[in-house]
Protein backbone atom coordinates (compact mmCIF):
# COMPACT_ATOMS: atom_id res chain seq x y z
CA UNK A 1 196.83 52.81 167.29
CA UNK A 2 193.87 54.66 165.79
CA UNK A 3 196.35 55.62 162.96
CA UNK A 4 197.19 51.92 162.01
CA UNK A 5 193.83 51.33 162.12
CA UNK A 6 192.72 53.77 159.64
CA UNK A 7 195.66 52.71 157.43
CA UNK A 8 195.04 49.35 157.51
CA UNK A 9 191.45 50.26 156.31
CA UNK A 10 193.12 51.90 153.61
CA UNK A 11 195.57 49.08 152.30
CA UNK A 12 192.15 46.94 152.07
CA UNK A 13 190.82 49.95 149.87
CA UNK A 14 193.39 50.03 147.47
CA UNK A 15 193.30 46.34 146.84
CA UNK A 16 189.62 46.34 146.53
CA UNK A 17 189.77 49.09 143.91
CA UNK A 18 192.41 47.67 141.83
CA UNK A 19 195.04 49.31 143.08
CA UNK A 20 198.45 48.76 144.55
CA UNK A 21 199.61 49.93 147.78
CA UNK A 22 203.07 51.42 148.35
CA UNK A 23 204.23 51.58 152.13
CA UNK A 24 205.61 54.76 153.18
CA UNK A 25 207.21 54.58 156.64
CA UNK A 26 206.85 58.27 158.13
CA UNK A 27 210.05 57.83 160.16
CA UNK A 28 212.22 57.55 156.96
CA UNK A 29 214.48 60.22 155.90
CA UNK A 30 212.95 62.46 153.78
CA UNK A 31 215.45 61.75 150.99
CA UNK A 32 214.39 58.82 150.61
CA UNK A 33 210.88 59.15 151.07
CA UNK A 34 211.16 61.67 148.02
CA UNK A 35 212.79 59.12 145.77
CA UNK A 36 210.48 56.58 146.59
CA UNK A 37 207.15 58.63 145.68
CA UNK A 38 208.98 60.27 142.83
CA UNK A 39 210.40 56.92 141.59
CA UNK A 40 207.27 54.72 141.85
CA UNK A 41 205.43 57.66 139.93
CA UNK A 42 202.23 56.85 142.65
CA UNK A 43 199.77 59.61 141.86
CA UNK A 44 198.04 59.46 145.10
CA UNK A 45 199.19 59.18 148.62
CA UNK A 46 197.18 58.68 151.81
CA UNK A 47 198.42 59.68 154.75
CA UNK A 48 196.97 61.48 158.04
CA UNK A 49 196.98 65.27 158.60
CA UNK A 50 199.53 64.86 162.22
CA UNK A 51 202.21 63.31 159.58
CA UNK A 52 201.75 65.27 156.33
CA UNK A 53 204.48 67.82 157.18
CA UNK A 54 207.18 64.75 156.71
CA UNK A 55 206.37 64.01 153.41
CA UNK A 56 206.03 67.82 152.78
CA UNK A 57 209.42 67.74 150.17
CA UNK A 58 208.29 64.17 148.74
CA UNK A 59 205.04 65.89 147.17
CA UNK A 60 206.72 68.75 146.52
CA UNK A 61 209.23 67.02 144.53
CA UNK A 62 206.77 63.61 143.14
CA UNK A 63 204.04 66.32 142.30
CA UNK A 64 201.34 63.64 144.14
CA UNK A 65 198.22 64.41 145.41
CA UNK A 66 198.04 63.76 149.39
CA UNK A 67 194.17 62.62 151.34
CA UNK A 68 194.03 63.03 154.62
CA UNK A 69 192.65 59.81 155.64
CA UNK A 70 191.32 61.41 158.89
CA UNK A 71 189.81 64.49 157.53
CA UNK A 72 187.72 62.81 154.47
CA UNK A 73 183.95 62.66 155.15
CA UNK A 74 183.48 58.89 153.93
CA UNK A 75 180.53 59.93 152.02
CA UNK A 76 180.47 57.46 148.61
CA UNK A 77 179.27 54.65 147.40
CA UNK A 78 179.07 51.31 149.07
CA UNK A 79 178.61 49.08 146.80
CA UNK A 80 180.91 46.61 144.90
CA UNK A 81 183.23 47.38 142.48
CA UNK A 82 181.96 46.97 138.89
CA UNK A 83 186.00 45.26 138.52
CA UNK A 84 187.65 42.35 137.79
CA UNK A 85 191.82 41.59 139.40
CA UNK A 86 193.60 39.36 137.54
CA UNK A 87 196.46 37.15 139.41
CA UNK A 88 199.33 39.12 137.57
CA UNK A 89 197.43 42.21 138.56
CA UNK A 90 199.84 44.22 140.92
CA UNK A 91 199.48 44.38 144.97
CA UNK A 92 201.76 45.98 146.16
CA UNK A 93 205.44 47.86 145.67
CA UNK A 94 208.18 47.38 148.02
CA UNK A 95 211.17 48.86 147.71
CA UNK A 96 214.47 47.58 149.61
CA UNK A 97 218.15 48.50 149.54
CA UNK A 98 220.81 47.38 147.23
CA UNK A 99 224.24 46.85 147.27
CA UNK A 100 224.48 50.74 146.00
CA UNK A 101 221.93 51.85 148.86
CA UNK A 102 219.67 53.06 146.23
CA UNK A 103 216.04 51.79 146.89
CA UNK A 104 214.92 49.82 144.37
CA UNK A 105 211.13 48.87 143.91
CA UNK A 106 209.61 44.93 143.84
CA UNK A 107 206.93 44.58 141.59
CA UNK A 108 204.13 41.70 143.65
CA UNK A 109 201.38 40.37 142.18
CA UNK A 110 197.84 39.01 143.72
CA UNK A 111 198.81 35.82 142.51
CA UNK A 112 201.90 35.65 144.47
CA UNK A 113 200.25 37.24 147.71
CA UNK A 114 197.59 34.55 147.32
CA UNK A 115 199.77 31.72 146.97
CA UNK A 116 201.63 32.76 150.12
CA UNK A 117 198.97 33.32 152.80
CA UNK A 118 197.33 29.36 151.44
CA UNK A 119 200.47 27.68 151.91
CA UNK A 120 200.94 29.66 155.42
CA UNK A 121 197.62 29.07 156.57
CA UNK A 122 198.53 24.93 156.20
CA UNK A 123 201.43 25.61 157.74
CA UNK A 124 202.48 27.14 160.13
CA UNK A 125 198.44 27.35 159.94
CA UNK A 126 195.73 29.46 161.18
CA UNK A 127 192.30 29.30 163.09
CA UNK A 128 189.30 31.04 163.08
CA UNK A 129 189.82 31.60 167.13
CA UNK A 130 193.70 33.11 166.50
CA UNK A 131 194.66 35.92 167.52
CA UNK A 132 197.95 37.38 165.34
CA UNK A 133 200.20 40.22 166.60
CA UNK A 134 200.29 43.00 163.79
CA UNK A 135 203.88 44.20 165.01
CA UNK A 136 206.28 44.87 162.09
CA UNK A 137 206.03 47.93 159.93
CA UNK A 138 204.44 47.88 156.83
CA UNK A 139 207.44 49.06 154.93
CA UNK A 140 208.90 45.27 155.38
CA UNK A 141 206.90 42.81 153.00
CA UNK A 142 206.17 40.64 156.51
CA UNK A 143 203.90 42.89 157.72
CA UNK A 144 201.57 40.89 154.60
CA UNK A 145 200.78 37.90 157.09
CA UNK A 146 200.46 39.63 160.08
CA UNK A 147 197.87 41.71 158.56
CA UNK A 148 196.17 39.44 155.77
CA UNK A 149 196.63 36.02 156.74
CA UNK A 150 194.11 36.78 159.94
CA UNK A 151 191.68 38.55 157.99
CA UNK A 152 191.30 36.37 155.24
CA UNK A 153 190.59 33.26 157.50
CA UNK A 154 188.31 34.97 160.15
CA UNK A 155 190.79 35.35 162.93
CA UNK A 156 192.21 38.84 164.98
CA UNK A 157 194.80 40.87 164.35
CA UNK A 158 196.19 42.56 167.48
CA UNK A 159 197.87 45.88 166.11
CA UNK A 160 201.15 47.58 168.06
CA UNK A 161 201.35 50.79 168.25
CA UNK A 162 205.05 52.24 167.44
CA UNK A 163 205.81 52.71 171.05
CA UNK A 164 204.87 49.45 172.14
CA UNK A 165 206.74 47.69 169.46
CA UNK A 166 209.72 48.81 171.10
CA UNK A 167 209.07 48.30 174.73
CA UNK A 168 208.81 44.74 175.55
CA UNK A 169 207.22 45.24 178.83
CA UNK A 170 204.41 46.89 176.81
CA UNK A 171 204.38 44.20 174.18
CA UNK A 172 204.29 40.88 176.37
CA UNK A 173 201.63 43.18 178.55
CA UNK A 174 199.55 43.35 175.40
CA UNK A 175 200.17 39.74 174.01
CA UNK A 176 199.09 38.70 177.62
CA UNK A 177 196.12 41.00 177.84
CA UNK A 178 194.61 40.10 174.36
CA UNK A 179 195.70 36.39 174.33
CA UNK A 180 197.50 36.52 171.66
CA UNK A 181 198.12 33.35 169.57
CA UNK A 182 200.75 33.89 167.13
CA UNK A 183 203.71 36.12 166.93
CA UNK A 184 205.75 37.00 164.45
CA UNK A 185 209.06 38.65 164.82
CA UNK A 186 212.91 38.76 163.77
CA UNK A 187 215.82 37.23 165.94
CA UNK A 188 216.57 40.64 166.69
CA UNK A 189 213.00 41.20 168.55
CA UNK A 190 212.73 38.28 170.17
CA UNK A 191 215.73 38.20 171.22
CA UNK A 192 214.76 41.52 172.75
CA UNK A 193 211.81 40.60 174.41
CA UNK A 194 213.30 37.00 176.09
CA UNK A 195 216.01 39.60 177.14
CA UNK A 196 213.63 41.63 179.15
CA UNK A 197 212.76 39.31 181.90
CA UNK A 198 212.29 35.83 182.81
CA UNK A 199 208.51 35.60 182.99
CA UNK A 200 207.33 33.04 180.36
CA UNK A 201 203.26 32.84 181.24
CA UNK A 202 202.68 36.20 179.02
CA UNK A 203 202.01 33.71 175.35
CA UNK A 204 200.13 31.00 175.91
CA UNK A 205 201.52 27.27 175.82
CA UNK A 206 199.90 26.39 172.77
CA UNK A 207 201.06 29.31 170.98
CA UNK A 208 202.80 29.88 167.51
CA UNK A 209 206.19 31.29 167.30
CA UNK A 210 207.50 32.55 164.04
CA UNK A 211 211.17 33.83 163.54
CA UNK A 212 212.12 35.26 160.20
CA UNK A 213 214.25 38.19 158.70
CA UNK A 214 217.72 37.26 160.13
CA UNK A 215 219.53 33.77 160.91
CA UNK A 216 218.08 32.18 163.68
CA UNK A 217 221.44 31.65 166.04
CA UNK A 218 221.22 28.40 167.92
CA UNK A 219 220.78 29.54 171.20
CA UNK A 220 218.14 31.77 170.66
CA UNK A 221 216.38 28.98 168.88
CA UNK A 222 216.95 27.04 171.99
CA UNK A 223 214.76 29.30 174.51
CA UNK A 224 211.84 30.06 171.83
CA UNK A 225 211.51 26.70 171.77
CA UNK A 226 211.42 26.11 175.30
CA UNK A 227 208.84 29.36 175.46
CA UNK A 228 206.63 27.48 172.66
CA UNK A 229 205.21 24.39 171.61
CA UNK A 230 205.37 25.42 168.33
CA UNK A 231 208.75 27.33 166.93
CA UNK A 232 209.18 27.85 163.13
CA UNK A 233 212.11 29.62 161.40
CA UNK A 234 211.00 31.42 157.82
CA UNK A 235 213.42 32.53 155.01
CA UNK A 236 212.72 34.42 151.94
CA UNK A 237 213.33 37.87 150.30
CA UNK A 238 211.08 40.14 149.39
CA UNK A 239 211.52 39.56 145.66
CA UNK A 240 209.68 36.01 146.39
CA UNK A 241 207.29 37.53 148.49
CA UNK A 242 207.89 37.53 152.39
CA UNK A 243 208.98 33.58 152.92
CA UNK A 244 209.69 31.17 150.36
CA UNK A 245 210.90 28.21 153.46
CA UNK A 246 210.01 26.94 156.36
CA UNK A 247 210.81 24.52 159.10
CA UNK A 248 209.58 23.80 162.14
CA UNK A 249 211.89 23.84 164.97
CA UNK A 250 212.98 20.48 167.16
CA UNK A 251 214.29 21.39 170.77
CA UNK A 252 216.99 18.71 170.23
CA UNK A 253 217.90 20.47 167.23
CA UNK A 254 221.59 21.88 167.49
CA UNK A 255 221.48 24.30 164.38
CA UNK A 256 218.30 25.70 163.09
CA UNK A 257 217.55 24.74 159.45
CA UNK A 258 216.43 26.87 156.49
CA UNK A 259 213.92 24.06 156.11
CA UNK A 260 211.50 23.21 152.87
CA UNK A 261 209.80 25.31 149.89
CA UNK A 262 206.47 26.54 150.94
CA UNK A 263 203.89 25.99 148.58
CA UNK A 264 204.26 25.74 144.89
CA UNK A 265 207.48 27.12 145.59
CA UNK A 266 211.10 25.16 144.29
CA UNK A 267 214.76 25.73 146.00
CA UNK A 268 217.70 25.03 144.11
CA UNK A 269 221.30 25.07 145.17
CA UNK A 270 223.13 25.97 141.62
CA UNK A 271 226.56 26.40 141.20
CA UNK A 272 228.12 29.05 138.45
CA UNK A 273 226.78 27.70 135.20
CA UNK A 274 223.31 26.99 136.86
CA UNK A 275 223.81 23.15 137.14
CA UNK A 276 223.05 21.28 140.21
CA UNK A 277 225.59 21.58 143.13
CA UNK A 278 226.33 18.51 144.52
CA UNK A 279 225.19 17.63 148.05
CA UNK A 280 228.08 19.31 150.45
CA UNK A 281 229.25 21.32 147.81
CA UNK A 282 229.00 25.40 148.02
CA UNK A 283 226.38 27.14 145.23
CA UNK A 284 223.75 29.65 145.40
CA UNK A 285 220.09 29.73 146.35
CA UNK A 286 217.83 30.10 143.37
CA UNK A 287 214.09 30.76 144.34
CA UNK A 288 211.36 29.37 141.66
CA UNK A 289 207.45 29.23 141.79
CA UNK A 290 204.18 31.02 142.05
CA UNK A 291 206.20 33.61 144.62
CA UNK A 292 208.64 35.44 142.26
CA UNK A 293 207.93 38.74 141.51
CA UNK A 294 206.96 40.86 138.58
CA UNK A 295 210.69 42.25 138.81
CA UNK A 296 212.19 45.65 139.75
CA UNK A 297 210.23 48.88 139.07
CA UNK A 298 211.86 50.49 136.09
CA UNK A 299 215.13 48.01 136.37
CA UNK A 300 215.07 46.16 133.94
CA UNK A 301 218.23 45.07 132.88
CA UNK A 302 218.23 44.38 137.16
CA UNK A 303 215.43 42.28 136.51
CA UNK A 304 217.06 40.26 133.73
CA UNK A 305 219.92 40.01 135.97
CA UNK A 306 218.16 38.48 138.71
CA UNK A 307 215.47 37.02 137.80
CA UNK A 308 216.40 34.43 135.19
CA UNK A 309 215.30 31.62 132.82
CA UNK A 310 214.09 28.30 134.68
CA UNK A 311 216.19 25.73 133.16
CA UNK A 312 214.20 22.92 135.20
CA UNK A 313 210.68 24.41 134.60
CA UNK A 314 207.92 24.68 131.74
CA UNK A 315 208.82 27.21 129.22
CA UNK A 316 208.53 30.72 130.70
CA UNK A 317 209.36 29.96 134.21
CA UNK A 318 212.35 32.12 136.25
CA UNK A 319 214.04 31.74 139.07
CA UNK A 320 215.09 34.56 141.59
CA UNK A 321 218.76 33.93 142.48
CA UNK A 322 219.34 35.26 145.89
């Protein structure tokens, strides 16, 4: 826990300086840890001295310079930075898998980041009195509200270690002992922890449950929603940074929607040549707004391909197609 902590301390560091943050999940392979530090070209990498022997052959390879985040004095200056971040400036780098398997890097701005955690703190909303679960790795693009959209409003974040995000005894004991508020968690997890037992007093009644990352099958939509008063399912790739949808779940409600745009945010169902599918009628999900991404790290003729001119917005507006 300490380590999660100290990185999270770290992540706010970056982002104060003017940097952008890269997540680097230790229990990778180190293949592709190595072609994600060599790749992004990141000059620096912070880690803590128990984990630097598993991203030994990424420095070698990257030729980045590693701090030990638990072995720096902290001596330095306090005081603001002299700086100014501009909305386009970047945040962060994420990089997911392809078709090909070869990670590829999104490029997301402040902007976007910003626009995300306002819309989600209308809806599915926050309070100065929540309490957040900080459960999902940092290497997925979700971990962004568990971790910022707390902080930035006054409220908790309750942070998981790695083995208690896997043992859902341990979890519900820790929601339960630290009265958690709001969780956040793919089908897959919850599904996991409503497997475990039957015992439904360990998040309270007037809790938030948020479900995001896979499809949301109908029965398991069924018992969150008997488990909480409040049960929303959240879409969105990482290219439009963490969830571009939302919807708030009815128990009567036989097949869980994708739901409405968040924020500033425009869904289009398109068909071939980019036109308008007609209602019933089969077409793909193009993502437009203040979410979209810079574009892939060094792909750009992937970034063309993908991200692509608005033909219902102002001049200079894209769409993600998904």
């Amino acid at each position: 826990l300490e380590r999660s902590i100290t990185m999270m301390v770290a992540l706010l560091a970056v982002l104060k300086a003017g940097g952008a943050y890269l997540p680097l999940d230790p229990d990778y392979p180190a293949e592709r840890l190595a072609h994600m530090l060599g790749d992004s070209g990141a000059k620096l990498l912070l880690t803590q001295a128990a984990l630097l022997d598993r991203f030994a052959p990424a420095l070698r390879t990257s030729g980045a310079e590693a701090w030990l985040l638990d072995t720096e004095s902290g001596d330095g200056d306090d005081a603001n930075l002299d700086l100014e971040i501009h909305p386009e400036s970047l945040a962060y780098v994420i990089y997911t898998s392809g078709s090909t398997g070869l990670p590829k890097g999104v490029m997301v701005r402040h902007g976007a980041v910003t626009n995300f955690l306002a819309t989600m703190a209308e809806q599915p909303g926050i309070a100065r009195d929540d309490r957040v679960l900080g459960l999902t790795s940092l290497s997925f693009d979700i971990a962004v509200l568990e971790l910022w959209l707390p902080l930035t409003h006054g409220a908790q974040v309750v942070l998981a270690d790695r083995t208690a995000a896997h043992d859902p005894a341990v979890l519900k004991a820790m929601v339960a002992r630290h009265g958690v508020t709001m969780i956040q968690a793919t089908p897959s997890s919850w599904r996991m922890l409503l497997d475990h037992d039957e015992t439904t007093d360990w998040l309270p009644g007037d809790g938030r449950v948020l479900s995001g990352g896979e499809a949301l099958a109908p029965d398991l939509a069924r018992r969150l929603t008997a488990l909480s008063r409040e049960v929303w399912n959240l879409y969105g790739p990482t290219e439009t940074t963490v969830w571009s949808a939302r919807h708030r779940l009815d128990a009567a409600e036989s097949q869980p929607m994708l739901g409405g745009p968040i924020g500033n945010t425009t869904l289009y169902v398109l068909d071939g040549h980019l036109n308008l599918a007609p209602v019933g009628v089969t077409g793909e999900l193009f993502i437009g707004g203040a979410g979209l991404a810079r574009g892939y790290w060094q792909r750009a003729s992937l970034s063309a391909e993908r991200f692509v001119p608005d033909p219902f917005g102002p001049a200079g507006a894209r769409l993600y197609r998904t």
